[in-house]
Protein backbone atom coordinates (compact mmCIF):
# COMPACT_ATOMS: atom_id res chain seq x y z
CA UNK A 1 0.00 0.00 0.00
CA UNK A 2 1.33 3.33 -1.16
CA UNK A 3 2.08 5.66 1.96
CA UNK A 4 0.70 9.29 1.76
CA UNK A 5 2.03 12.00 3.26
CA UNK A 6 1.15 15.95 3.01
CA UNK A 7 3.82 18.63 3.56
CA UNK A 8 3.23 22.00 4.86
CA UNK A 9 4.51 25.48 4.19
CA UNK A 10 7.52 25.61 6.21
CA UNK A 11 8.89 29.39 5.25
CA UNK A 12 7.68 33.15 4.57
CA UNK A 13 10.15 33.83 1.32
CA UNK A 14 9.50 33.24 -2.25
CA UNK A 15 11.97 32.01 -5.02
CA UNK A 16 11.72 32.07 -8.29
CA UNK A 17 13.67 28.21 -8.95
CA UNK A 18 14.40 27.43 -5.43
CA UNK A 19 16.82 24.33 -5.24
CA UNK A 20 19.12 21.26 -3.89
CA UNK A 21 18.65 21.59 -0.07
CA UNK A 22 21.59 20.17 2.19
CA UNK A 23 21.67 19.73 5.73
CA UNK A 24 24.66 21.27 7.64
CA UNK A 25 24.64 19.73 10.81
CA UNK A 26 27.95 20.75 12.24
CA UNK A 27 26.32 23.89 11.79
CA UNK A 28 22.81 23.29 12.44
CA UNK A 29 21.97 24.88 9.06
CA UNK A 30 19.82 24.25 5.97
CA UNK A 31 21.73 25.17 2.97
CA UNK A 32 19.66 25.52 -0.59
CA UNK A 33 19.79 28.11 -3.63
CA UNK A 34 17.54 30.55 -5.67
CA UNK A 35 18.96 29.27 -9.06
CA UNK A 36 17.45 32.43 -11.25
CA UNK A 37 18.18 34.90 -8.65
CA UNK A 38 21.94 33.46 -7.98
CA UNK A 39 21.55 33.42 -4.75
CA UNK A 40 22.92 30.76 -1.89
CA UNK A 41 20.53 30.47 1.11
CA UNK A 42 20.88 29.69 5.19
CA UNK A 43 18.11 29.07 7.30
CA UNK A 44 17.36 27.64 10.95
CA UNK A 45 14.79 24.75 11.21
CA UNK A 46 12.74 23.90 13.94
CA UNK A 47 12.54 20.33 14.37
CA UNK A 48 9.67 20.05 16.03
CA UNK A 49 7.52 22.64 13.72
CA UNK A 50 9.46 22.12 10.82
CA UNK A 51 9.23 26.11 10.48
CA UNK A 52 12.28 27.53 8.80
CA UNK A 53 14.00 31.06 9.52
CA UNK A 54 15.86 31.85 6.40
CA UNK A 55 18.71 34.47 5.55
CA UNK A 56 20.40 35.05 1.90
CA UNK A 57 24.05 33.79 2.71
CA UNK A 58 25.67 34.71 -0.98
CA UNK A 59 24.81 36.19 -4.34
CA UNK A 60 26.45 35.83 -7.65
CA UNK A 61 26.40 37.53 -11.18
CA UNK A 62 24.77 34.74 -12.95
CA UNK A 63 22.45 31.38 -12.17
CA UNK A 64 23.58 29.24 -9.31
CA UNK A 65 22.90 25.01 -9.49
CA UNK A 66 24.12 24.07 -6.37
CA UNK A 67 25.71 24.30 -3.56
CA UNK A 68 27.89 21.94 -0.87
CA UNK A 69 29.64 22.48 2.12
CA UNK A 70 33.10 21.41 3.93
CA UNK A 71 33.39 19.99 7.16
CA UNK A 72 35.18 23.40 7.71
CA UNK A 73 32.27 25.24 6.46
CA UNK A 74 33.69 25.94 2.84
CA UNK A 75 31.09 25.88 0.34
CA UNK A 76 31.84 25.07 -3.68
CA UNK A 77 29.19 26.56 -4.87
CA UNK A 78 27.99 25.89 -9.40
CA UNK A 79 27.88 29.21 -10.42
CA UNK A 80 26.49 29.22 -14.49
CA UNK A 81 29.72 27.76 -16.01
CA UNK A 82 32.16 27.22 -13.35
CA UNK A 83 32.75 25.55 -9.96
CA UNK A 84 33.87 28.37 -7.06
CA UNK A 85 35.19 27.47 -3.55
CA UNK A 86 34.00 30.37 -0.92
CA UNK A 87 35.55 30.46 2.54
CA UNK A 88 33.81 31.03 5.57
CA UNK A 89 34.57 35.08 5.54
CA UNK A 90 33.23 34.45 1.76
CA UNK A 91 37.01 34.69 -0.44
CA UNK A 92 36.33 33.10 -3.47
CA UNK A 93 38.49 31.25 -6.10
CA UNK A 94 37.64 29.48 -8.97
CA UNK A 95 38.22 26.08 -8.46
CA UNK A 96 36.90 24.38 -12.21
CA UNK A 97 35.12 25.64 -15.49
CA UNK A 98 32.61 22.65 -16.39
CA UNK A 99 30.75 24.74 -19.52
CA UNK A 100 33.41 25.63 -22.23
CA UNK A 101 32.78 29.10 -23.23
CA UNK A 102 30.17 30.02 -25.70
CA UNK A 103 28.41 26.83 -24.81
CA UNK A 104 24.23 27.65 -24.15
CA UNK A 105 24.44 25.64 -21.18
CA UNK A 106 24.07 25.94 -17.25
CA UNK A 107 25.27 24.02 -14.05
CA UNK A 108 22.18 22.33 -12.67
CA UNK A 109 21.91 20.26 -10.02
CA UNK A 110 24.62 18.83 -7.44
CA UNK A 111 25.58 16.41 -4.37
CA UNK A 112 29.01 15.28 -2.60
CA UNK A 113 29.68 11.27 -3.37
CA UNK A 114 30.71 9.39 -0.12
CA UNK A 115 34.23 10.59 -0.52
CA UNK A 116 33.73 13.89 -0.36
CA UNK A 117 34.19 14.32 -4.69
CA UNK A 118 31.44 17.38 -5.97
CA UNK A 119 29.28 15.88 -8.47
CA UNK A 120 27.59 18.28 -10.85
CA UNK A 121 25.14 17.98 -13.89
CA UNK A 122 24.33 20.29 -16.37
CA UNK A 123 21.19 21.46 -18.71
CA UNK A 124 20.99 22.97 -22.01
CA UNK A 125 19.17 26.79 -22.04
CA UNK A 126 18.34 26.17 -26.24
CA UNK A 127 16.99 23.17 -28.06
CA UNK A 128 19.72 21.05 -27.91
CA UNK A 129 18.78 17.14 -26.59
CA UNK A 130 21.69 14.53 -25.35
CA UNK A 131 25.25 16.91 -24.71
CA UNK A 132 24.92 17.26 -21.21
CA UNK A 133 27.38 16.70 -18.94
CA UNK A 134 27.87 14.82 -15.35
CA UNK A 135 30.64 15.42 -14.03
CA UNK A 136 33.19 15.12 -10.84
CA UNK A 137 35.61 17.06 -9.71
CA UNK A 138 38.84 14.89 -8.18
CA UNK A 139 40.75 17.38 -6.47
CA UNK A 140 41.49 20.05 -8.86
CA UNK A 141 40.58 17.61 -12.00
CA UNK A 142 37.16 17.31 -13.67
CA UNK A 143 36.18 14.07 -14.90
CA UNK A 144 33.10 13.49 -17.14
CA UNK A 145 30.91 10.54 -16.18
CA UNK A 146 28.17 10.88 -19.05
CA UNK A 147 28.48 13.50 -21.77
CA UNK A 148 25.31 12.31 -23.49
CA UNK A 149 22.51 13.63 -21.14
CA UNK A 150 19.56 16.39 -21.83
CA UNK A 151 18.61 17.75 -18.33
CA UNK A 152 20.98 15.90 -15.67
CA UNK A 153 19.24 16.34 -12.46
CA UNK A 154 18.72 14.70 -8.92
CA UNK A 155 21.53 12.76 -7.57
CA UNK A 156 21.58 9.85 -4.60
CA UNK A 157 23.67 7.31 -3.51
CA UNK A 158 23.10 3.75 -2.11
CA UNK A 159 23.40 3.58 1.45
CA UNK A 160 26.72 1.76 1.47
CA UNK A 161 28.23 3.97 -1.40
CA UNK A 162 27.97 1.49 -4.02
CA UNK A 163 25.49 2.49 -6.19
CA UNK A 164 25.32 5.98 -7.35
CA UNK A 165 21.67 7.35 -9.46
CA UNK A 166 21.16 10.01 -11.34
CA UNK A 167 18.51 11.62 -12.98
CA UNK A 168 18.03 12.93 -16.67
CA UNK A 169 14.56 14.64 -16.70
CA UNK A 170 13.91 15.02 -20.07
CA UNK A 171 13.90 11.27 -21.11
CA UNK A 172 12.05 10.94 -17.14
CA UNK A 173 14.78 8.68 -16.68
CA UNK A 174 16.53 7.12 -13.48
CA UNK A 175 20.00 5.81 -14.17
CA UNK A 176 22.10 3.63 -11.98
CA UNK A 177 25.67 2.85 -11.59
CA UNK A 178 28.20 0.65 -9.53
CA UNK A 179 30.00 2.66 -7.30
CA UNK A 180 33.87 2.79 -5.87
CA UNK A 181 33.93 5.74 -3.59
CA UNK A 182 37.72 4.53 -2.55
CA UNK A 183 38.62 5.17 -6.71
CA UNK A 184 36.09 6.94 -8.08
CA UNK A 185 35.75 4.02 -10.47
CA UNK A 186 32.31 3.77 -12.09
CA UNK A 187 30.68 0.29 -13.38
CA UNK A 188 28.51 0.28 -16.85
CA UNK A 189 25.00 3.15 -16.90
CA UNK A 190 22.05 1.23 -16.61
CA UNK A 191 18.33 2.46 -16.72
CA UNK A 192 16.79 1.79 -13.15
CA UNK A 193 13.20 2.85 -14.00
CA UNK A 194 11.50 5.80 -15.74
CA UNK A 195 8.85 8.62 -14.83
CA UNK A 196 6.68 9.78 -17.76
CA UNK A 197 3.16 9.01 -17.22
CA UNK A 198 2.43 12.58 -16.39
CA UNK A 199 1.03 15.60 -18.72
CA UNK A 200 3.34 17.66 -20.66
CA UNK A 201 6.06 19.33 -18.23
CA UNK A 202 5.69 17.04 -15.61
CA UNK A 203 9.56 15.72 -15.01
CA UNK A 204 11.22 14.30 -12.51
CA UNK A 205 13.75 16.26 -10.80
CA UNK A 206 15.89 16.25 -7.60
CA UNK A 207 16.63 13.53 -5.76
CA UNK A 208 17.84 12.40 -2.15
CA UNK A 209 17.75 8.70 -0.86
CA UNK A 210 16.67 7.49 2.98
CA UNK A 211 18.10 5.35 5.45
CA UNK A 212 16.54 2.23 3.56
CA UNK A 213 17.58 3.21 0.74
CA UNK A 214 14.60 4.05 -0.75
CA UNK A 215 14.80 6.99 -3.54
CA UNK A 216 12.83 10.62 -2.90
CA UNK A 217 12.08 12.11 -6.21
CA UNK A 218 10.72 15.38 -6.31
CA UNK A 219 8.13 15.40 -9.92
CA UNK A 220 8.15 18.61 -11.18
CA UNK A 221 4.39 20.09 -12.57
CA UNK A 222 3.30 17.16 -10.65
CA UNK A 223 3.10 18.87 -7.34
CA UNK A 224 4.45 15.92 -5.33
CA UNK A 225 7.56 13.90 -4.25
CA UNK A 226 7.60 10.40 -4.80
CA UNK A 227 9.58 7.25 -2.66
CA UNK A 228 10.37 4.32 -4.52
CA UNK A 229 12.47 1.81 -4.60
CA UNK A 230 15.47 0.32 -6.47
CA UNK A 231 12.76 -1.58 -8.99
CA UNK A 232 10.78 1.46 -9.16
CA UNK A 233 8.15 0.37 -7.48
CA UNK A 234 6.03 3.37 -5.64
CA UNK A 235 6.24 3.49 -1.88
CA UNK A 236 5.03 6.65 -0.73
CA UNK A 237 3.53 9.87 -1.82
CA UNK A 238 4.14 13.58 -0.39
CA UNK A 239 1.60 16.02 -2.04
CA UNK A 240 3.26 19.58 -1.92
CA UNK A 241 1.03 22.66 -1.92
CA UNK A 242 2.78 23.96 -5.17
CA UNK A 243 2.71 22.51 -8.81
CA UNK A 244 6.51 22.53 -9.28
CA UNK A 245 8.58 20.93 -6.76
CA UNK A 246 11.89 20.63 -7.53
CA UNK A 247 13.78 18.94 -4.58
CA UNK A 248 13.98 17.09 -1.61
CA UNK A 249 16.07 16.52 1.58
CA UNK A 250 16.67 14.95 4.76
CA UNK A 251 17.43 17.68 7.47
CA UNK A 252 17.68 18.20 10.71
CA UNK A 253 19.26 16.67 13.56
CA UNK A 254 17.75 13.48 13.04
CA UNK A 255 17.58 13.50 9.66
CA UNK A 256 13.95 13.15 10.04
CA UNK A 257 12.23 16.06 8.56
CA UNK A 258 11.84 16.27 4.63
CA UNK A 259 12.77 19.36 3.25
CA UNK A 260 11.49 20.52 -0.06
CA UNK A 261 12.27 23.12 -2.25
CA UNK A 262 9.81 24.43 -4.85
CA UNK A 263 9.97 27.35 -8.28
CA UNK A 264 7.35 29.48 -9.70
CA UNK A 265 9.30 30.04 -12.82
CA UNK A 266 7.09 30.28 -15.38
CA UNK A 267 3.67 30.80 -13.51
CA UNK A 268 1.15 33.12 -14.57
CA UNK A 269 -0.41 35.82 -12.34
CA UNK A 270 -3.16 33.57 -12.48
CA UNK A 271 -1.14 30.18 -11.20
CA UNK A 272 0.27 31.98 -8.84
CA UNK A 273 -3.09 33.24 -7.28
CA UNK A 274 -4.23 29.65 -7.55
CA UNK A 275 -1.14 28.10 -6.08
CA UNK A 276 0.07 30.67 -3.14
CA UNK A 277 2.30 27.93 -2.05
CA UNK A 278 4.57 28.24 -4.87
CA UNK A 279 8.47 29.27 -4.19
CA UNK A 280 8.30 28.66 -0.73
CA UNK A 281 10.08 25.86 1.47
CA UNK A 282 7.88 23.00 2.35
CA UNK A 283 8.17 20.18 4.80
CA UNK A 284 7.02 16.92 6.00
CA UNK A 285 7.74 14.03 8.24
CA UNK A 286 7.40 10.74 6.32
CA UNK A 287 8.04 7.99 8.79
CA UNK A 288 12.18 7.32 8.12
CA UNK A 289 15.45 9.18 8.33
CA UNK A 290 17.78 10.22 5.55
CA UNK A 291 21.57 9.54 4.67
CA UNK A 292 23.52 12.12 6.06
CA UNK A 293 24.93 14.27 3.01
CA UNK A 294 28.25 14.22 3.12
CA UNK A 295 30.29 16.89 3.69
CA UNK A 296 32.78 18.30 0.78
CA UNK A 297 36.89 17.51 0.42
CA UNK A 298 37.85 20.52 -0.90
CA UNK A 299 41.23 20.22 -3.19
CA UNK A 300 44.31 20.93 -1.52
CA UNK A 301 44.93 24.76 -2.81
CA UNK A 302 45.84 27.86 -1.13
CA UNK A 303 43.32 29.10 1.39
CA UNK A 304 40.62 30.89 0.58
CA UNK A 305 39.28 31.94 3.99
């Protein structure tokens, strides 16, 4: 029997393509970004109301996919086109460039492998379908894991480490992979399962897995988040009061409260006034803890703090 779950407005601020939450706990922070407005986010949650108090942490010049954070509290934060390490007084450096120049692409969405490597997808912003990127950086060296994607999205790994998924929302596809976070080494893709029975726009999109190892897929236009398993099979069901949901997380310090992030980009007046829940922060307790996200290696390079 599917599970169902509702989640409730946990914040006061809007965002235009709010994005990849991470839990900070050294820190006791929630970490997410505005990806239109280029803007890296902090907030405080309340366990117990699941209420979060939220403060813009950075801005940037251009679109912002993601963002991790150190054990030090570093972040590396995907600016449009390149990779940027920014200390805790906020020094930056440049630490990669993932889009080559004069490429109509963006940095997407993110997430830290086991081993502390930055993992970071990429989307086109024109027609083109199946030149996307997914790549890691190793230290100061960026290696491409698939070159051939459309949208690459939501990222998870297995509880162990040995699996690594991805998402490619375009195609609604979930791909799987063997795993070596010791080497980095990657087995052969593979096509876990796919998600395309909704109405046009309705994608998957990020992705965080649980202590079961169950997968959290937020479904874009489909105003919900979805848990299934490794087969694909539907577990559970988290209706969010906005149409476009774009990510989930495990937060707080139990890892017990799912955060989600959600976008009115693209909304009319009228979708707006009929979904007033878009662009905020939503959360929900669904019955099981998270993996904690692990926290970012950054390369050995002069300090930036």
């Amino acid at each position: 029997m599917t599970r169902r779950f509702t989640a409730t407005q946990a914040g006061r601020d809007v965002y235009a393509l709010g994005e990849g939450p991470v839990w900070d706990p050294a820190r006791e922070r929630l970490l997410w970004v505005d990806i239109d407005a280029g803007a890296v986010h902090e907030g405080r949650l309340d366990p117990a109301s699941g209420a979060i108090e939220a403060a813009t942490l950075h801005t940037f010049g251009g679109t912002v996919g993601a963002v991790a954070v150190s054990a030090e509290g570093d972040l590396v934060v995907a600016e449009q086109a390149v990779l940027t390490r920014v200390g805790v007084t906020g020094r930056r450096a440049e630490l990669a460039r993932v889009i080559p120049p004069g490429v109509r692409s963006r940095l997407n969405d993110g997430a830290v492998d086991p081993a502390g490597r930055f993992l970071i997808g990429s989307m086109a912003l024109d027609d083109r379908k199946g030149r996307e990127v997914l790549a890691r950086l190793d230290g100061t060296a960026l290696v491409h894991l698939d070159e051939d994607l459309t949208l690459s999205n939501g990222l998870a790994w297995s509880p162990s480490g040995d699996r690594l998924y991805n998402v490619d929302s375009v195609p609604g596809v979930v791909w799987a992979r063997d795993y070596d976070p010791a080497t980095g080494r990657t087995g052969p893709r593979r096509e876990l399962f796919t998600l395309d029975d909704g109405p046009p726009g309705t994608l998957p999109d990020g992705m965080c897995a649980d202590a079961e190892g169950n997968l959290w897929i937020a479904v874009f236009g489909g105003g919900r988040v979805e848990c299934r398993d490794p087969a694909g099979r539907l577990l559970a069901v988290v209706e969010v009061g906005a149409p476009k949901p774009t990510c989930p997380a495990f937060a707080g310090p139990d890892l017990d409260v799912l955060v989600i992030t959600t976008a009115t980009e693209n909304m009319s007046p009228r979708e707006l006034a009929e979904h007033p829940g878009s662009g905020h922060l939503f959360t929900s307790r669904v019955g099981v803890r998270g993996l904690p996200a692990p926290y970012w290696a950054p390369p050995v390079t002069p300090s930036v703090s």
